[in-house]
N, C-alpha and C. Protein backbone atom coordinates (compact mmCIF):
# COMPACT_ATOMS: atom_id res chain seq x y z
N UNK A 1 24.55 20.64 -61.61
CA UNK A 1 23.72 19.65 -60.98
C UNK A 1 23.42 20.05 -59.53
N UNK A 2 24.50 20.62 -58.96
CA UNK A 2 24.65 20.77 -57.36
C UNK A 2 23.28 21.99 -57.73
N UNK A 3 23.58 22.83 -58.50
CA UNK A 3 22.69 24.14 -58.47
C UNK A 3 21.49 23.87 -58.69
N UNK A 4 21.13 22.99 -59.39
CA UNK A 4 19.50 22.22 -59.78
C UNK A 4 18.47 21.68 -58.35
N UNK A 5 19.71 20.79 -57.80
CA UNK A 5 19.21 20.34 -56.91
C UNK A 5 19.11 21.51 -55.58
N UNK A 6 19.67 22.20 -55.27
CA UNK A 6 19.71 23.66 -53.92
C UNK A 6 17.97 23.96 -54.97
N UNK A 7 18.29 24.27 -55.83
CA UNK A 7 16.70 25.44 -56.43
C UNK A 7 15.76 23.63 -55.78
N UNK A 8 15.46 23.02 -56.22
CA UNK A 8 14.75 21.72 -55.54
C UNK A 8 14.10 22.26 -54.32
N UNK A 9 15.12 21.76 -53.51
CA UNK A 9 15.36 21.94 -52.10
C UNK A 9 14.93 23.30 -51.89
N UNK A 10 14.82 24.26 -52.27
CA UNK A 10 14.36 25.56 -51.77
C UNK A 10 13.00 25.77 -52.23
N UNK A 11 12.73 24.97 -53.50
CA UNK A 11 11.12 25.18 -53.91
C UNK A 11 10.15 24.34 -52.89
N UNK A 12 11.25 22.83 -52.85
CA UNK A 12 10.22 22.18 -51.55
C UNK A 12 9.63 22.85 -49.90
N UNK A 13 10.82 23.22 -49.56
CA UNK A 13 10.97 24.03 -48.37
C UNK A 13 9.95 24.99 -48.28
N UNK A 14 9.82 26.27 -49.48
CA UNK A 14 9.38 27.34 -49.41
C UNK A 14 7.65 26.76 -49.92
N UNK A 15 7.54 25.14 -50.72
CA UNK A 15 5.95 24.89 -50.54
C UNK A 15 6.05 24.45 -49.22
N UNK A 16 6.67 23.77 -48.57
CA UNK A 16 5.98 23.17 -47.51
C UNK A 16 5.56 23.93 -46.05
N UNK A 17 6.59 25.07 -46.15
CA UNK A 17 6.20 26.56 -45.36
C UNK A 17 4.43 27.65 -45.61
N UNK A 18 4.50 27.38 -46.88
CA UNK A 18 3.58 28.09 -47.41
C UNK A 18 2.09 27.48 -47.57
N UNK A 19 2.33 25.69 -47.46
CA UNK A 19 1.26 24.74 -47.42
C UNK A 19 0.11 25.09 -46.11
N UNK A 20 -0.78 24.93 -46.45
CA UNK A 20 -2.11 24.78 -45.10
C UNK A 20 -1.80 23.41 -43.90
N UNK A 21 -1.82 23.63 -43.12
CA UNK A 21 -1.55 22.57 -42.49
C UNK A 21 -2.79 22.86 -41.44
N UNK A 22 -4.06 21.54 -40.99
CA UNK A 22 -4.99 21.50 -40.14
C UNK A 22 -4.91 21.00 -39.16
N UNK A 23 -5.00 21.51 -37.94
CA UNK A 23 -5.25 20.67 -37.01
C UNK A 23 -7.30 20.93 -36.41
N UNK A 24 -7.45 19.56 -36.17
CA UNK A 24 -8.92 19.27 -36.14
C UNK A 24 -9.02 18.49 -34.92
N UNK A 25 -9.85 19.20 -34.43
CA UNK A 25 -10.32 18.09 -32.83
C UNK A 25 -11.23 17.41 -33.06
N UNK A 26 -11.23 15.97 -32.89
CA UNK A 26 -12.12 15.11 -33.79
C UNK A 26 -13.39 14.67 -32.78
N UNK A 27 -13.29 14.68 -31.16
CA UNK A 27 -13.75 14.22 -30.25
C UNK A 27 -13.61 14.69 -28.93
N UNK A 28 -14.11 14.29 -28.05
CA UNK A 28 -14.41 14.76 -26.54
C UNK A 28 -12.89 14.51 -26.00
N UNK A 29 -12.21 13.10 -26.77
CA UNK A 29 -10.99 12.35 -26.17
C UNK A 29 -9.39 13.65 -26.43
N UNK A 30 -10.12 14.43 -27.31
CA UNK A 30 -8.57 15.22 -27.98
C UNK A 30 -7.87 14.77 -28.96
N UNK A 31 -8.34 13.61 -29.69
CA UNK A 31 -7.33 13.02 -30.58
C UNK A 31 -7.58 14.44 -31.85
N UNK A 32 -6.39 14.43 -31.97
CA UNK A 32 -6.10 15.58 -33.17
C UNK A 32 -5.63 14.80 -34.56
N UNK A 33 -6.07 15.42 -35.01
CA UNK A 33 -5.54 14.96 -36.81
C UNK A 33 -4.98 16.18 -37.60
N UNK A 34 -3.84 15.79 -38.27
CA UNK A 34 -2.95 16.57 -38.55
C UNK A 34 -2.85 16.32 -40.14
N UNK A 35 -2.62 17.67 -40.90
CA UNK A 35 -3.05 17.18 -42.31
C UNK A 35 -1.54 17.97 -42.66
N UNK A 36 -0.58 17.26 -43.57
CA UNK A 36 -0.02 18.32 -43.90
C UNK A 36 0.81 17.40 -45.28
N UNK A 37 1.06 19.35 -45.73
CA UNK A 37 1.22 18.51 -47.60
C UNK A 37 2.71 19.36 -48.09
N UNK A 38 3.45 18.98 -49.05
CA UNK A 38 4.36 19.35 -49.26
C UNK A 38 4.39 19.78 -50.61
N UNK A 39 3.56 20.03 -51.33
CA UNK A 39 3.53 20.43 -52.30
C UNK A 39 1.97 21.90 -52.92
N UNK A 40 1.69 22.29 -53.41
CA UNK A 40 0.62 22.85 -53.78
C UNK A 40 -0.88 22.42 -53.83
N UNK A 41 -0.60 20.91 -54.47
CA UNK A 41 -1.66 20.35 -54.09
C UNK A 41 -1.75 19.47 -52.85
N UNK A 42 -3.25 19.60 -52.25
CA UNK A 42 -3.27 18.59 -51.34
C UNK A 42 -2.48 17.02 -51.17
N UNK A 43 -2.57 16.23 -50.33
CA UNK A 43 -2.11 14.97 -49.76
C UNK A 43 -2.90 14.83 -48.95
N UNK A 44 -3.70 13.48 -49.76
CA UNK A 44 -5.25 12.74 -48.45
C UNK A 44 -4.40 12.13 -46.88
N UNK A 45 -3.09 11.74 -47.39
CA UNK A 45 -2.94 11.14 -46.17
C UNK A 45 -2.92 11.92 -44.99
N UNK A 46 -3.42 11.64 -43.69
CA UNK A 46 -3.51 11.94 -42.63
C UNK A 46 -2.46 11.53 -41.47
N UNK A 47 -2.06 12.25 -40.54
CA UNK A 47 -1.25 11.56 -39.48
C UNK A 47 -2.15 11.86 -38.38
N UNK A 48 -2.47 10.84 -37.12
CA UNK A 48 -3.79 11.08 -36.09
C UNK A 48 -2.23 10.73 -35.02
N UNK A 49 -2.72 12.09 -34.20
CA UNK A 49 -1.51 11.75 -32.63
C UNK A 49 -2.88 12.30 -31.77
N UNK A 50 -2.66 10.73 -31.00
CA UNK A 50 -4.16 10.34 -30.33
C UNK A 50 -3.16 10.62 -29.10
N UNK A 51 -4.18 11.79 -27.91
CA UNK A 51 -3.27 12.46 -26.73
C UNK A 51 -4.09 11.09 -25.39
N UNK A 52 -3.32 10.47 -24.88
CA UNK A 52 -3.91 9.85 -23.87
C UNK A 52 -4.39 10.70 -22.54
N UNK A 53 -5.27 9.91 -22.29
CA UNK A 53 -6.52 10.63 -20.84
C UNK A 53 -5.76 10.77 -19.96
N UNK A 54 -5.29 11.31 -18.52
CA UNK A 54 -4.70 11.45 -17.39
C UNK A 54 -4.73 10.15 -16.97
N UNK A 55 -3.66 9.24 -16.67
CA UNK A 55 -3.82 8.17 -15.35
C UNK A 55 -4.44 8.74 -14.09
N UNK A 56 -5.64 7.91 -13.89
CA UNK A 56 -6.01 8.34 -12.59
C UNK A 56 -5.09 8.25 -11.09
N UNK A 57 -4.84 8.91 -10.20
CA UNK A 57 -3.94 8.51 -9.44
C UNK A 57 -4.18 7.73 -8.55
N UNK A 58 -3.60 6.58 -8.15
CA UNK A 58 -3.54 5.38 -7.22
C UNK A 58 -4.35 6.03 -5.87
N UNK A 59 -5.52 4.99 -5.37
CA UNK A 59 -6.14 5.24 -4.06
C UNK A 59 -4.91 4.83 -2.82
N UNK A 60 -4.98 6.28 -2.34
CA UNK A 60 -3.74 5.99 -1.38
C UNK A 60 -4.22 5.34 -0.08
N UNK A 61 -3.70 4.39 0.40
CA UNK A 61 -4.09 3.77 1.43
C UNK A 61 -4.12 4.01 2.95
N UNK A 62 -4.87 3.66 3.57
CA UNK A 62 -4.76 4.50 5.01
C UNK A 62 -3.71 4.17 5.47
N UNK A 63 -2.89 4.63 6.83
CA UNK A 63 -1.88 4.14 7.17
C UNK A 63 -2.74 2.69 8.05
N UNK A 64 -1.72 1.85 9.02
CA UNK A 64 -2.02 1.28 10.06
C UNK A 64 -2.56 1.80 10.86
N UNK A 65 -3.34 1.78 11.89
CA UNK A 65 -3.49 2.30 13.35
C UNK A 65 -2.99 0.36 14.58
N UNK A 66 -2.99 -0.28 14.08
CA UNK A 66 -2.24 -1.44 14.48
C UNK A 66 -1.68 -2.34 13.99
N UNK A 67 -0.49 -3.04 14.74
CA UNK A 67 0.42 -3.24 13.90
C UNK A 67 0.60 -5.02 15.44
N UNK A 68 0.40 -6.11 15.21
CA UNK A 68 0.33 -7.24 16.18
C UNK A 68 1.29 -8.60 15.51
N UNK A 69 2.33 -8.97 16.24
CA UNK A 69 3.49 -9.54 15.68
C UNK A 69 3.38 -10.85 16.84
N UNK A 70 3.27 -12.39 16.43
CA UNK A 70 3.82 -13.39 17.82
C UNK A 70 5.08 -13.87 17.06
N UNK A 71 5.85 -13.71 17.54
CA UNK A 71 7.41 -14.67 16.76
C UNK A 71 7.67 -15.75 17.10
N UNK A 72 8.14 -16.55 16.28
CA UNK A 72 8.08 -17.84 16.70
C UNK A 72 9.18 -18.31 17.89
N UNK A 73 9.33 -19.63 18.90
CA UNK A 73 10.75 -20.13 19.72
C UNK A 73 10.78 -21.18 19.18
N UNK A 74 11.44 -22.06 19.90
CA UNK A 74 11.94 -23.51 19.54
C UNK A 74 10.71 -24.34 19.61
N UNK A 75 9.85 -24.25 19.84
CA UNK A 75 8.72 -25.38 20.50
C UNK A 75 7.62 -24.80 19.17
N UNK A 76 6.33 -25.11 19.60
CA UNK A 76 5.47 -24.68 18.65
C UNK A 76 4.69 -23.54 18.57
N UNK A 77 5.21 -22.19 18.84
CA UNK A 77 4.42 -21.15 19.17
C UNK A 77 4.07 -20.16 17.69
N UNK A 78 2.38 -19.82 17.71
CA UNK A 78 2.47 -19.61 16.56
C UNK A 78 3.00 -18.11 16.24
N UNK A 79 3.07 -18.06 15.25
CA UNK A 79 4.34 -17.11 14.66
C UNK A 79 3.34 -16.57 13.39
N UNK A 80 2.93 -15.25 13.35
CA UNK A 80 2.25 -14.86 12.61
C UNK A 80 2.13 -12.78 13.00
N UNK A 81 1.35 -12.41 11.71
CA UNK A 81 1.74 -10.92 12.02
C UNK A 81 0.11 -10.67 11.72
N UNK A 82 -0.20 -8.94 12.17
CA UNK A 82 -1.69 -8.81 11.16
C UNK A 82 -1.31 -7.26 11.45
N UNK A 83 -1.73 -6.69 10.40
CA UNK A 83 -1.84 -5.17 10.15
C UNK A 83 -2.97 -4.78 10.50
N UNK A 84 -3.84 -3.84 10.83
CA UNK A 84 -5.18 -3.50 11.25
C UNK A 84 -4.83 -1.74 10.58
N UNK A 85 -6.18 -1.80 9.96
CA UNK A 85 -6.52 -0.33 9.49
C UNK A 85 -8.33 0.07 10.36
N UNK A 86 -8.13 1.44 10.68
CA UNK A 86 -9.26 2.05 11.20
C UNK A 86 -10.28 1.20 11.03
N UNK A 87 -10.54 1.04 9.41
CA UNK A 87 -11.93 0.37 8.90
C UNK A 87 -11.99 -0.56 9.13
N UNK A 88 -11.14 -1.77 9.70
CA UNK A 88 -11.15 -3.07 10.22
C UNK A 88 -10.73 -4.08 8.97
N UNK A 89 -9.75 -4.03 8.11
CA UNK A 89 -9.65 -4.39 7.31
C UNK A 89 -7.99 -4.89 7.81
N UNK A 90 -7.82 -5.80 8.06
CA UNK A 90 -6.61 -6.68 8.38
C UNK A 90 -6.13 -7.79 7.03
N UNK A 91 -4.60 -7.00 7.12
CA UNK A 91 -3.50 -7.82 6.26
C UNK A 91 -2.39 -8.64 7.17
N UNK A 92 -3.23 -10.04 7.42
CA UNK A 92 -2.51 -11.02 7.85
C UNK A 92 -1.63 -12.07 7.34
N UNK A 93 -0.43 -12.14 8.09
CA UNK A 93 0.08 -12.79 7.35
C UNK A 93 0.55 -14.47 8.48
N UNK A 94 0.81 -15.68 8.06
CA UNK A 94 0.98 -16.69 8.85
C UNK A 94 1.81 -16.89 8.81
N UNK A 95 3.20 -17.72 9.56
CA UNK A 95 3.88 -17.90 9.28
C UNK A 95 3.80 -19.80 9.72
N UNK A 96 3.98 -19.90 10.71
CA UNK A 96 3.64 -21.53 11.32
C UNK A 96 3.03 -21.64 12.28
N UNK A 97 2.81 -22.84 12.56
CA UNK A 97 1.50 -23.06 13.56
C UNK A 97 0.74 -22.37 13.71
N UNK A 98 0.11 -22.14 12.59
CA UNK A 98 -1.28 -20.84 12.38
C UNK A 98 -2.26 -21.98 11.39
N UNK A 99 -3.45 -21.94 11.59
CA UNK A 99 -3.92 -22.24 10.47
C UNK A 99 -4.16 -22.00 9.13
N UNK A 100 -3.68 -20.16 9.38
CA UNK A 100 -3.85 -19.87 8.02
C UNK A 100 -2.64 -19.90 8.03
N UNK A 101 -1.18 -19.78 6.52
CA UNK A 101 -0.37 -19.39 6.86
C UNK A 101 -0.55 -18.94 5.16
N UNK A 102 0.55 -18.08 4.96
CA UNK A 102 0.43 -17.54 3.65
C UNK A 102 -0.09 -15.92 4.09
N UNK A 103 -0.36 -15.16 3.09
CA UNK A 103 -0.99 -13.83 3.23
C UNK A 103 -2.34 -14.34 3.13
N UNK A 104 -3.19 -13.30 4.20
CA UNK A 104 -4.90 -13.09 3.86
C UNK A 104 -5.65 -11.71 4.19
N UNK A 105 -6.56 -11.44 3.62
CA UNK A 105 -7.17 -10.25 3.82
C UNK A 105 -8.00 -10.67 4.49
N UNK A 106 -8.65 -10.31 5.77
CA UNK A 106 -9.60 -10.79 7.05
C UNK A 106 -9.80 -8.92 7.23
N UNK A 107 -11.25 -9.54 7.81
CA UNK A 107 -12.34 -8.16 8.70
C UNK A 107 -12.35 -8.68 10.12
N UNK A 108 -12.29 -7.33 11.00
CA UNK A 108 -12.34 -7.34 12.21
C UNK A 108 -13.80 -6.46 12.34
N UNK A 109 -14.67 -6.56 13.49
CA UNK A 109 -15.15 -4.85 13.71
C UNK A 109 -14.52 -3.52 13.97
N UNK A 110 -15.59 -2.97 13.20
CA UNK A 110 -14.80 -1.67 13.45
C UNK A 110 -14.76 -1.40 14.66
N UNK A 111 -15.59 -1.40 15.45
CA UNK A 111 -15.94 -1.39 17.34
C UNK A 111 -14.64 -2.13 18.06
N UNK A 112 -14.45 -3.27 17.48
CA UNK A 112 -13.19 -3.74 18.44
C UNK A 112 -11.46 -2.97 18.00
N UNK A 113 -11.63 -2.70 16.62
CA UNK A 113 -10.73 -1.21 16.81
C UNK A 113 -10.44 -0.52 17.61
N UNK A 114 -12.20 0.37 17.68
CA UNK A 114 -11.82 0.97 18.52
C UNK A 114 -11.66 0.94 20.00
N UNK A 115 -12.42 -0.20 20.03
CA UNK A 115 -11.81 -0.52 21.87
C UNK A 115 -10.45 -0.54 22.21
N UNK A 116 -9.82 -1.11 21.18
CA UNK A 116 -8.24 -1.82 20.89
C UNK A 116 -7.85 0.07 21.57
N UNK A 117 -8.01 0.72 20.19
CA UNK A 117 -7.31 2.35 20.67
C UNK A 117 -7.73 3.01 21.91
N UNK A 118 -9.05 2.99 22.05
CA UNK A 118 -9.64 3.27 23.42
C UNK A 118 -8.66 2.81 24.56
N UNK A 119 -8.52 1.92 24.33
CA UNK A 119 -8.03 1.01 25.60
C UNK A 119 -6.02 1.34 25.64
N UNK A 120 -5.55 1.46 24.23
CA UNK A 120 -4.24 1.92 24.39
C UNK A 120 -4.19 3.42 24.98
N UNK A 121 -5.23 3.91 24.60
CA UNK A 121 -5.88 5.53 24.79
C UNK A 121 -5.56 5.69 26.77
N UNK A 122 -6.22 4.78 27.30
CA UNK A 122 -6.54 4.93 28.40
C UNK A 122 -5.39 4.22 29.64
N UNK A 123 -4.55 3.12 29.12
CA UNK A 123 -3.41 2.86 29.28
C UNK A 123 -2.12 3.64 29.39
N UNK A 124 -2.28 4.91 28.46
CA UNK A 124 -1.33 5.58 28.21
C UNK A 124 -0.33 5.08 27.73
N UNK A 125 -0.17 4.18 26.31
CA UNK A 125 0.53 3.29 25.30
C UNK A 125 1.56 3.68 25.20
N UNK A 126 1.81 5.19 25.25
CA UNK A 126 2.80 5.76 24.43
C UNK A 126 3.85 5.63 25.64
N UNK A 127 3.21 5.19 26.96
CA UNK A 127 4.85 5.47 28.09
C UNK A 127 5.20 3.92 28.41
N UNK A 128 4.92 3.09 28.18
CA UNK A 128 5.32 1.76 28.31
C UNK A 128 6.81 1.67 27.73
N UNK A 129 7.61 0.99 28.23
CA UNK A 129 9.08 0.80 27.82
C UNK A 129 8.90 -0.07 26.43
N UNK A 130 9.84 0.29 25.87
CA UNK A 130 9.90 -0.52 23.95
C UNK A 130 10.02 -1.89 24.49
N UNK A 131 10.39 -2.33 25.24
CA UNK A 131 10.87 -3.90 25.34
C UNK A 131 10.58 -4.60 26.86
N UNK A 132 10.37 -5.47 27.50
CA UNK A 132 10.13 -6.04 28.27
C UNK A 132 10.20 -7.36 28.75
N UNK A 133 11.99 -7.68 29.00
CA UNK A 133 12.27 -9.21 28.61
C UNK A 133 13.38 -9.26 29.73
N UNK A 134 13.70 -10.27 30.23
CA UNK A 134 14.08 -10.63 31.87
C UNK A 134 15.39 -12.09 31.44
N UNK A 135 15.78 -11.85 29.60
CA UNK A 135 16.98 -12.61 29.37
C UNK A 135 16.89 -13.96 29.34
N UNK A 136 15.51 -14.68 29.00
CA UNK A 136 15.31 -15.62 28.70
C UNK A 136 15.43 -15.88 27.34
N UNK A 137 16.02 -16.97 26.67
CA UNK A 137 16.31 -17.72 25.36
C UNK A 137 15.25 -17.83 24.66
N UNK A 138 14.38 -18.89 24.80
CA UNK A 138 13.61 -19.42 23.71
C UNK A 138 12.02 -19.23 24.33
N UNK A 139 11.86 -17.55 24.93
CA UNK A 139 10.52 -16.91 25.03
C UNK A 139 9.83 -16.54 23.46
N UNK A 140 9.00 -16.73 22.98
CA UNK A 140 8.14 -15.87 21.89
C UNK A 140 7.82 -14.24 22.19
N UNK A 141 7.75 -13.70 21.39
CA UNK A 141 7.49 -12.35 21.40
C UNK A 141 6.40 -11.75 21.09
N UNK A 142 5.83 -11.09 21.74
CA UNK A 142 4.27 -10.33 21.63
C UNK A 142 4.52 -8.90 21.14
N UNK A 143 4.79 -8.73 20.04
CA UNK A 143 4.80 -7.45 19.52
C UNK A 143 3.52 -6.26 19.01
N UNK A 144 3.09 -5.19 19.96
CA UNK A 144 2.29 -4.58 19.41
C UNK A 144 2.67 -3.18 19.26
N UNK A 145 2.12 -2.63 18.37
CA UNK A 145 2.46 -1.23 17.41
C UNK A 145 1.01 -0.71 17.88
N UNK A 146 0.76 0.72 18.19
CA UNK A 146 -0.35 1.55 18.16
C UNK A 146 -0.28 2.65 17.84
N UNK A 147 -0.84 2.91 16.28
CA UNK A 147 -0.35 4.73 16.16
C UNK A 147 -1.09 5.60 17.02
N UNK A 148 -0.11 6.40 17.62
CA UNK A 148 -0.43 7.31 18.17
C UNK A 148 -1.31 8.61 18.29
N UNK A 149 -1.69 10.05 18.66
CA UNK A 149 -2.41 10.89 18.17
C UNK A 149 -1.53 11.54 17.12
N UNK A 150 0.03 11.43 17.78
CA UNK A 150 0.68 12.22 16.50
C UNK A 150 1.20 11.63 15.28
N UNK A 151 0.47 10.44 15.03
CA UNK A 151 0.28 9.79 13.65
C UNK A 151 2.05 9.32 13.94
N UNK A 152 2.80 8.73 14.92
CA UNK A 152 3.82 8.09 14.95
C UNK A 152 3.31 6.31 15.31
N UNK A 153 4.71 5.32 15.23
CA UNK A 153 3.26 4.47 15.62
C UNK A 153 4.57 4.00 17.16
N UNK A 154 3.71 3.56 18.02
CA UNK A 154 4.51 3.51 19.02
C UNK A 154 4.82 2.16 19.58
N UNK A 155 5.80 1.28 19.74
CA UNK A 155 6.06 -0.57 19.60
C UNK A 155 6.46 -0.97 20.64
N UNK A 156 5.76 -1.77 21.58
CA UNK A 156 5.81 -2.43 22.76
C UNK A 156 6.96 -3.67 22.20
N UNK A 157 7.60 -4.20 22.51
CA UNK A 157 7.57 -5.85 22.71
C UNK A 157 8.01 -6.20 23.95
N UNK A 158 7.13 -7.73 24.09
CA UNK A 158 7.10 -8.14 25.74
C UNK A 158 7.33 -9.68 25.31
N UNK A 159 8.18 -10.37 26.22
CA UNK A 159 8.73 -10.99 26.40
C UNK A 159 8.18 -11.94 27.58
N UNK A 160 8.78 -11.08 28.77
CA UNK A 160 8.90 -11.77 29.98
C UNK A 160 8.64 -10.60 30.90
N UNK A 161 7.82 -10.24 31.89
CA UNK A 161 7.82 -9.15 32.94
C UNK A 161 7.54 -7.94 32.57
N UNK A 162 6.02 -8.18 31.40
CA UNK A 162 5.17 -7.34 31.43
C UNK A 162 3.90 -6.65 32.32
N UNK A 163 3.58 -5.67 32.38
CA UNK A 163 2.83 -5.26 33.26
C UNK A 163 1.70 -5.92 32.98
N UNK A 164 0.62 -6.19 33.83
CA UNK A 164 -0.17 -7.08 33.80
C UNK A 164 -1.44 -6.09 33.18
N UNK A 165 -1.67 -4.86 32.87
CA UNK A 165 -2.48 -4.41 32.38
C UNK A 165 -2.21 -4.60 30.46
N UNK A 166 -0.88 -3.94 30.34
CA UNK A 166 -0.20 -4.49 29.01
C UNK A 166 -0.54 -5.33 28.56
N UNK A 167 -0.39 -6.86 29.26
CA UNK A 167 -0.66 -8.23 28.56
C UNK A 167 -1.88 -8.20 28.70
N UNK A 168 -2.77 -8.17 29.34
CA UNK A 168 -4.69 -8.16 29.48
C UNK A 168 -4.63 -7.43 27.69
N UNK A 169 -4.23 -6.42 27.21
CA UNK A 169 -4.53 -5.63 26.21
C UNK A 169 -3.88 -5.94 24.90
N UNK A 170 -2.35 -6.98 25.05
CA UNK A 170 -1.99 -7.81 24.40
C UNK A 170 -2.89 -9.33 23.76
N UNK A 171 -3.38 -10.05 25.08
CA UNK A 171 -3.62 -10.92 25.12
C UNK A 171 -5.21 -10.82 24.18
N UNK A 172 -6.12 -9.90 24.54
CA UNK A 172 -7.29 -9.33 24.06
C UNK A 172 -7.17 -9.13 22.18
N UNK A 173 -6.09 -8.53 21.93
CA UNK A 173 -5.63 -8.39 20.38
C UNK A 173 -4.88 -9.44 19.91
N UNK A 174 -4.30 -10.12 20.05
CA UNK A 174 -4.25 -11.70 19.76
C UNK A 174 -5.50 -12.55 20.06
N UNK A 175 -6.42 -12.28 20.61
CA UNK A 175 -7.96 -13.26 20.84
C UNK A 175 -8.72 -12.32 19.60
N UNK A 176 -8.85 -11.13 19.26
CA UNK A 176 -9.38 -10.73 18.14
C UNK A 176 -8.96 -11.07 17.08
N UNK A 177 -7.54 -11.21 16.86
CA UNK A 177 -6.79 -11.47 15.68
C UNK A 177 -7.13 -12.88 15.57
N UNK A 178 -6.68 -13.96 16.02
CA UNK A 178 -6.80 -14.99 16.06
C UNK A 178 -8.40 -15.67 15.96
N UNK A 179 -9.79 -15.05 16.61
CA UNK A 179 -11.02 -15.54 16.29
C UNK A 179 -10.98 -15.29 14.50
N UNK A 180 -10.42 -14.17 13.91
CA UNK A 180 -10.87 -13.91 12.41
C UNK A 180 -10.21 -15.02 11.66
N UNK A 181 -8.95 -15.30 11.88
CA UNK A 181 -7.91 -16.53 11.49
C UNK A 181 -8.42 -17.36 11.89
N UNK A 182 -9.00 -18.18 12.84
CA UNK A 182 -8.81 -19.41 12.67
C UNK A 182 -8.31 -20.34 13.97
N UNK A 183 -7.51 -19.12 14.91
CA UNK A 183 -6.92 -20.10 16.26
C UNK A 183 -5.40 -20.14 15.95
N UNK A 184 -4.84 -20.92 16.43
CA UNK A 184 -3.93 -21.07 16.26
C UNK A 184 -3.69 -23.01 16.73
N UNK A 185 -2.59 -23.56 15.78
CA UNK A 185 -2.49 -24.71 16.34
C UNK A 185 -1.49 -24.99 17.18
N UNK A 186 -0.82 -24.31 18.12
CA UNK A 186 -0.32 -24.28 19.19
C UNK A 186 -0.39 -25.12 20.38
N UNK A 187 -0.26 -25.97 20.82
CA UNK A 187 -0.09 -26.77 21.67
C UNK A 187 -0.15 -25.94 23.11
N UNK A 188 0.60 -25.19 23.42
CA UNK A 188 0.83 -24.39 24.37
C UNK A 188 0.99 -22.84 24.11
N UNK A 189 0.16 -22.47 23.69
CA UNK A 189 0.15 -20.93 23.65
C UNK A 189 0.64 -20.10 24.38
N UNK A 190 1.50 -18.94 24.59
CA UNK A 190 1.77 -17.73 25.62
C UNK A 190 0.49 -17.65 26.28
């Protein structure tokens, strides 16, 4: 019996080695169809291994070129962030006493961009001290980010006993940010 079945097994083997087997490109897409038979005579059935198209790769996004943060204190100051890309395409986000609050996608000009960089350009952004605060408690924070030429991004925050050119250039990017939003409902603004 054992010997019946080995001769089996070796006749199948040695048709299914010896069988035609097709592969057929059916289309532009690559799907292949695969024909294959185990015996002498044909087998209609078909097996189709359909090859999928390349994922296109994700549009990579520009970096920031600004980066504008107010944090909130004890009182009502509004507290909100906005990302700025070259193209003027701002990812703002609210936090309180903003009118918007939640995430939003807002347009700036591209022109006041570039004044924004122009103007960090001409300031010389990159030598301002990281911080600028004189140890007061419940001040809000004016945080601004400007990438640099060497694509680093470089982060002010001012407090209290900022240079008065600084805040003019602070104060200017919070009045841009804030006309696209909405204002702020602030009682007493910085």
């Amino acid at each position: 019996m054992r010997l019946s079945f080995l001769f089996l097994l070796a006749a199948l083997l040695g048709a299914a080695s010896s069988a035609p087997a097709q592969n057929l490109v059916s289309d532009k897409n690559k799907t292949k169809t695969k024909t294959v038979s185990l015996s002498r005579t044909p087998v209609k059935g078909k097996v189709k291994v359909v090859t999928k198209k390349p994922v296109a790769a994700k549009k990579v996004e520009a970096v920031p070129v600004i980066v504008f943060r107010r944090t909130p204190c004890f009182g009502t100051c509004p507290h909100y962030e906005a990302t700025v890309f070259s193209d003027g395409h701002v990812s703002y986000i609210g936090y309180r006493y903003v009118p918007l609050t939640g995430p939003h996608e807002l347009k700036i000009p591209v022109a006041t961009v570039n004044t924004i960089m122009d103007d960090a350009r001409r300031l010389n952004f990159a030598t301002y001290e990281e911080r600028y605060s004189q140890g007061s408690t419940d001040l809000p924070a004016t945080i601004l980010s400007i990438r640099q030429p060497n694509g680093q991004l470089k982060t002010v925050q001012a407090e209290e006993g900022t240079p008065p050119e600084l805040e003019a250039l602070m104060k200017y990017v919070a009045a841009e940010i804030e006309k696209v939003s909405g204002g702020t409902n602030a009682a007493a603004d910085r």
